[in-house]
C-alpha atoms as a PDB file:
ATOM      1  CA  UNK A   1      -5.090  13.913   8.704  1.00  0.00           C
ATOM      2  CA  UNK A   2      -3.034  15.763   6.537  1.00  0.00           C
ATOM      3  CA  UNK A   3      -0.738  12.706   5.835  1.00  0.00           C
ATOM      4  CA  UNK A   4      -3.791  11.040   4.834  1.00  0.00           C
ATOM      5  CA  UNK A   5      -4.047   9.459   1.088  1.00  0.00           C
ATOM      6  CA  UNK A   6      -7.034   8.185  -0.862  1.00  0.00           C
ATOM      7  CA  UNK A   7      -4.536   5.482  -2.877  1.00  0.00           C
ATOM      8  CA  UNK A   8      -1.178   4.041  -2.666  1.00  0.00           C
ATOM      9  CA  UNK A   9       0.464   2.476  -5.732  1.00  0.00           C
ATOM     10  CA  UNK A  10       2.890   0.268  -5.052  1.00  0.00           C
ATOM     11  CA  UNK A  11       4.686   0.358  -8.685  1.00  0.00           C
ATOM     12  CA  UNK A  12       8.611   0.089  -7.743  1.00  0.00           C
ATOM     13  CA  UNK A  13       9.474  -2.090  -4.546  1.00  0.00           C
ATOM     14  CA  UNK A  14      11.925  -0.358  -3.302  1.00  0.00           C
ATOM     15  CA  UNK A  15      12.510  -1.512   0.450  1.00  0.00           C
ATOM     16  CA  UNK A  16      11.583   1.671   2.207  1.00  0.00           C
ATOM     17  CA  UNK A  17       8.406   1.499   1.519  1.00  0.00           C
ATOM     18  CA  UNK A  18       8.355  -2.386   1.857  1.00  0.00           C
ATOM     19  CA  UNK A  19      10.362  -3.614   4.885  1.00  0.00           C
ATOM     20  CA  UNK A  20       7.361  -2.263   7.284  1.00  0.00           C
ATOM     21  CA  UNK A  21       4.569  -4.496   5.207  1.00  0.00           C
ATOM     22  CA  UNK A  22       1.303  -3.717   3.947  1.00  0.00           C
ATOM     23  CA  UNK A  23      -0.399  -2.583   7.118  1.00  0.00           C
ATOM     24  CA  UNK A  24       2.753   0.229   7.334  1.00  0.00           C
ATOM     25  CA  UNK A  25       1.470   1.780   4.015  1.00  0.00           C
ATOM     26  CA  UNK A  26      -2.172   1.297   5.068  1.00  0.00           C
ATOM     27  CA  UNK A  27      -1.226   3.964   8.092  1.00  0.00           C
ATOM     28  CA  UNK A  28      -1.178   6.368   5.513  1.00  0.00           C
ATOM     29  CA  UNK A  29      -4.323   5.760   3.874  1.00  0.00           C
ATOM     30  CA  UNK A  30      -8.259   7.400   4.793  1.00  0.00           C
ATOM     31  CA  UNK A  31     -10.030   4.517   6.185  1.00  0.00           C
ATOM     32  CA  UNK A  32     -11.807   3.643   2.823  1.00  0.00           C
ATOM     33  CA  UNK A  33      -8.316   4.283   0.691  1.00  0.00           C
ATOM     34  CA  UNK A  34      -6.867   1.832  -1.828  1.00  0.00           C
ATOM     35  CA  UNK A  35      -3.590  -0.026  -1.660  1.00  0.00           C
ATOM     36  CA  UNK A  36      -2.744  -0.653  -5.252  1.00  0.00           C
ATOM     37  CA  UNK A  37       0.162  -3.427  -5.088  1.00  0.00           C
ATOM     38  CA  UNK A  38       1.439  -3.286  -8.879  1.00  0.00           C
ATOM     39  CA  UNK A  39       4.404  -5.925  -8.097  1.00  0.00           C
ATOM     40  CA  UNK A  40       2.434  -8.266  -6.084  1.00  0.00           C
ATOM     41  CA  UNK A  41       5.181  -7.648  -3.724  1.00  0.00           C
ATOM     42  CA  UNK A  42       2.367  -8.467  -1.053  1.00  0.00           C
ATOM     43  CA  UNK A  43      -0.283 -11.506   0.080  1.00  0.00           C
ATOM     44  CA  UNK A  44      -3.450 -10.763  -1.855  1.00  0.00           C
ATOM     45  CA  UNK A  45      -4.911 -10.483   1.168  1.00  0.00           C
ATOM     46  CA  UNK A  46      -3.159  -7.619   1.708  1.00  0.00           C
ATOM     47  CA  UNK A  47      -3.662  -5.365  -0.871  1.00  0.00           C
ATOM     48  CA  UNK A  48      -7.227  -4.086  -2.534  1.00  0.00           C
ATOM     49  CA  UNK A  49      -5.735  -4.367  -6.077  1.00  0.00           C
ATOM     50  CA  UNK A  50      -2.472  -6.200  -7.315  1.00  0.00           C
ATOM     51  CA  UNK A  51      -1.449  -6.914 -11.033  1.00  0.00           C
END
């Protein structure tokens, strides 16, 4: 869709983006897209990348 992202970095946890978890900020993703968790704010498990 339109609202539809090939990444997400995570770089600054602010809780808006946080409080609804990883699978929230997946919703926004194509179905191959990347959730980059910079803050490993996160599970591994939960994010494609993390630092």
């Amino acid at each position: 869709g339109v609202d539809s992202y090939d990444a997400i970095i995570l770089a600054v946890p602010h809780e808006q983006f946080i409080s609804g978890g990883a699978q929230a900020l997946r919703a926004f993703l194509h179905p191959n897209g990347v959730l980059f968790d910079m803050k490993s704010v996160f599970e591994a498990k939960d994010s494609d990348l993390r630092l």
